[in-house]
Protein backbone atom coordinates (compact mmCIF):
# COMPACT_ATOMS: atom_id res chain seq x y z
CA UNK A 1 22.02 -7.84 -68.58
CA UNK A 2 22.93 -7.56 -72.45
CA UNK A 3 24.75 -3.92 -72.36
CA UNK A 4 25.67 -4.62 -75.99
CA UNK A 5 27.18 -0.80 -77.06
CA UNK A 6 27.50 0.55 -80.51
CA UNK A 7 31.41 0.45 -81.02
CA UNK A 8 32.59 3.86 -80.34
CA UNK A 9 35.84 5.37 -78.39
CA UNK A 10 36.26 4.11 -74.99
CA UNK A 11 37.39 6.99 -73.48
CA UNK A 12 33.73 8.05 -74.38
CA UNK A 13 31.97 5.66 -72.31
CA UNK A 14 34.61 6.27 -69.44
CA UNK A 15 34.21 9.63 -68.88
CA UNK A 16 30.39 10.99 -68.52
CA UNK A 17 30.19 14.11 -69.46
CA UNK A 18 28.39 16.85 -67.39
CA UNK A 19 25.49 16.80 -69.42
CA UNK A 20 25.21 12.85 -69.71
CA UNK A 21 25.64 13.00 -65.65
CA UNK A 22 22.73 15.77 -65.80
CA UNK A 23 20.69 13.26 -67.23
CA UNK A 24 22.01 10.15 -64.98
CA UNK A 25 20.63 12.31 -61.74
CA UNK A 26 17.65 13.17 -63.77
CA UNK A 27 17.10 9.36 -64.21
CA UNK A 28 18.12 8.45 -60.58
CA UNK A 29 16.02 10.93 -59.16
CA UNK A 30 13.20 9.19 -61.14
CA UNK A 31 14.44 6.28 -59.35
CA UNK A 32 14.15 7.14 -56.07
CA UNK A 33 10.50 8.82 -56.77
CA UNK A 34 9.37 5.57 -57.64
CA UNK A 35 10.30 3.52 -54.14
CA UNK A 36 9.95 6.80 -51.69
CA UNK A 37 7.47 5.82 -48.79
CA UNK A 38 6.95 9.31 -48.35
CA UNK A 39 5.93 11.02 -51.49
CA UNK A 40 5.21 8.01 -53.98
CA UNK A 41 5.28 9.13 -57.70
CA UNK A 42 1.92 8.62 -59.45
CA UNK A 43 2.09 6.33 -62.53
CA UNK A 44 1.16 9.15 -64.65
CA UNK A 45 4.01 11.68 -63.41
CA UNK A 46 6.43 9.04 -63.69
CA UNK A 47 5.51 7.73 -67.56
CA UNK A 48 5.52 11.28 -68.15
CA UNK A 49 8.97 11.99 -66.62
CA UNK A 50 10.55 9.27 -68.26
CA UNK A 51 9.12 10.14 -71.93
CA UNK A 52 10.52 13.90 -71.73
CA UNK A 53 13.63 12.49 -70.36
CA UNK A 54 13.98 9.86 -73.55
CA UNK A 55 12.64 13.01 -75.51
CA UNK A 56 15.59 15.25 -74.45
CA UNK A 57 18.65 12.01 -74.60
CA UNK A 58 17.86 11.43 -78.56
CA UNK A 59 19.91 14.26 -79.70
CA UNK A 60 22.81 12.56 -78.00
CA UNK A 61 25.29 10.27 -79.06
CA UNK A 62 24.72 6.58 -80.27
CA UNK A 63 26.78 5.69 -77.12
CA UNK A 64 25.21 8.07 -74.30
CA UNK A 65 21.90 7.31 -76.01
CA UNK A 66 22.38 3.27 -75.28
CA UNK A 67 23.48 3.77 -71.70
CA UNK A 68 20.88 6.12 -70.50
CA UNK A 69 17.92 3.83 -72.40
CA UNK A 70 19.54 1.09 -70.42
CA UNK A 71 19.51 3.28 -67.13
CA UNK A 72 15.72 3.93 -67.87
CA UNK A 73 14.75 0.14 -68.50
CA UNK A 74 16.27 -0.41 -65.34
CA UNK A 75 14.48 1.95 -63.75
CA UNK A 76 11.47 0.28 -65.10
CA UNK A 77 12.31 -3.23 -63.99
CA UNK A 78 12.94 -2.33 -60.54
CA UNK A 79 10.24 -3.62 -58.56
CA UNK A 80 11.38 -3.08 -54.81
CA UNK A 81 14.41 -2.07 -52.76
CA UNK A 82 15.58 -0.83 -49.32
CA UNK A 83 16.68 2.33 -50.36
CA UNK A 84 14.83 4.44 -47.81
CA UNK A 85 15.23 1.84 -44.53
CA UNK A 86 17.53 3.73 -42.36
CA UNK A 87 19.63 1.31 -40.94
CA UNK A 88 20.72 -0.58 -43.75
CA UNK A 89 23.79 -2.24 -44.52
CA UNK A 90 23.54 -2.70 -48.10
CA UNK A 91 21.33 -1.77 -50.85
CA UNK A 92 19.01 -4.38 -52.82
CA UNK A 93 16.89 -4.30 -55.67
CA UNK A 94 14.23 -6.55 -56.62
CA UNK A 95 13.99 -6.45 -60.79
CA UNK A 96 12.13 -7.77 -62.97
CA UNK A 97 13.92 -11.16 -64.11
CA UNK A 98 13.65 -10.20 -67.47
CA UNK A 99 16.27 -7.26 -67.07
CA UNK A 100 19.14 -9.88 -66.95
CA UNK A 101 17.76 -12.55 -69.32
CA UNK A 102 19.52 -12.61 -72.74
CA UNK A 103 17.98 -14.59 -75.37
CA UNK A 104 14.60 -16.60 -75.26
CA UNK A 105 15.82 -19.90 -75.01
CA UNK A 106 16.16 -20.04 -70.96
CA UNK A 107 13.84 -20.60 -67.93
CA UNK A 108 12.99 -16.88 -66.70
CA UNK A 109 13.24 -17.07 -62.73
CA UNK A 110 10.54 -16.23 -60.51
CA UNK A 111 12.61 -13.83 -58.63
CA UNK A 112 16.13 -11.45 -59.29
CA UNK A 113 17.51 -9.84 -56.57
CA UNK A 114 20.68 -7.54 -56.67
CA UNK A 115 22.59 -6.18 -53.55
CA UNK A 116 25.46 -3.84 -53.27
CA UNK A 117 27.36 -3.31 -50.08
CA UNK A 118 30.68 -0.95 -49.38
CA UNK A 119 33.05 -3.54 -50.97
CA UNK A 120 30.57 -6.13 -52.66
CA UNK A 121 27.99 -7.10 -55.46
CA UNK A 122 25.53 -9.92 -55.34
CA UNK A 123 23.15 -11.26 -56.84
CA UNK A 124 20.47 -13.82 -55.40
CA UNK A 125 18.16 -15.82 -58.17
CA UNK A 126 15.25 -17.98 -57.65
CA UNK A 127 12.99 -20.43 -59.43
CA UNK A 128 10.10 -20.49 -57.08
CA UNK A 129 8.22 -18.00 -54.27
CA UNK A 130 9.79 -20.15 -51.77
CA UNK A 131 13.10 -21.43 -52.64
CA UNK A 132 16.80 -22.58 -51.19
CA UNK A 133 19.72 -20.40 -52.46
CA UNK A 134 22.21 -18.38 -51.62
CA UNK A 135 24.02 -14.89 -52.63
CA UNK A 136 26.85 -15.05 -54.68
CA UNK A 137 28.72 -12.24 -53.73
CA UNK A 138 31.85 -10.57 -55.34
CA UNK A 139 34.48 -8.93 -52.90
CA UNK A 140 36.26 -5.27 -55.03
CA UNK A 141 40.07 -6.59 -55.04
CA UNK A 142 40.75 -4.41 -57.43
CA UNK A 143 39.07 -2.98 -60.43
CA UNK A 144 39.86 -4.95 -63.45
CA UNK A 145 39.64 -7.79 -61.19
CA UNK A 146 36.07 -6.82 -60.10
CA UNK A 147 34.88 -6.22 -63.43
CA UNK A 148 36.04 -9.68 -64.66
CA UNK A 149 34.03 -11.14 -61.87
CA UNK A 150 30.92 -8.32 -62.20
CA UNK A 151 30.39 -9.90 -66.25
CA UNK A 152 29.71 -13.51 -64.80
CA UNK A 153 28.39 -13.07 -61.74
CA UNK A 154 24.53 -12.82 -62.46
CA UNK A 155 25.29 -16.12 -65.04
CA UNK A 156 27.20 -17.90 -62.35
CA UNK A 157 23.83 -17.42 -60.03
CA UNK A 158 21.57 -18.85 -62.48
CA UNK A 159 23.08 -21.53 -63.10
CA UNK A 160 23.92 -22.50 -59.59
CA UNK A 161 19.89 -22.07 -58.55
């Protein structure tokens, strides 16, 4: 949740270059290995993937190497999705709770869930296997309006469960 980045120029983080979007398909592919019902990844293909991939990203810059690490510890935190059902309507992601926690001084939830749809985000938290709760979901009205809502979004969940 904490995407703290080293200060650098925006236009930087803005526009990936091809070789930082080389290595963003590189780490999505990982991705999907990971989930595919398929062809499932062994544990020691994917460790090893992911190490030549963190390998390769340390010559890059302090920015491009903070947002691909964080693309990679996602990766890792991901614990389920729907990603391969073919009749979808949106795509969720079970992570690790973890991922979004910032500092030690709050409850970790039992469950994080984040869905993505054609013109929302959501997130769904939960305290116990079983539990009440909703999605709080955030409609795209706009970009800058969207992001404002994107940064409190998973904080707004937590604090309603």
């Amino acid at each position: 949740y904490s995407l703290r980045v080293p200060s650098v120029d925006v236009r930087q983080t803005r526009r990936p270059t091809y070789q930082r979007q080389r290595y963003m398909g590189r780490i999505a592919k990982l991705w999907q290995a990971k989930f595919n019902p398929e062809k499932t990844i062994r544990a020691c293909t994917y460790e090893a993937t992911k190490v030549e991939i963190e390998g390769e990203i340390r010559s890059k810059g302090e920015a491009a190497q903070h947002l691909l690490r964080k693309l990679l510890h996602a990766t890792d935190c991901s614990l389920r999705t729907n990603f391969f059902l073919k009749e979808r309507r949106s795509l969720t992601i079970r992570v690790k709770p973890e991922l979004m926690m910032i500092g030690n001084e709050r409850v970790v939830p039992f469950g994080v869930f984040f869905c993505h749809s054609r013109n929302v985000n959501g997130f769904h938290v939960r305290f116990r296997d079983i539990a009440r709760g909703g999605l709080r979901i955030v409609p795209i009205m706009g970009f800058e309006r969207f992001g404002q809502e994107c940064r409190r979004q998973f904080e707004e969940v937590y604090t309603l469960a």
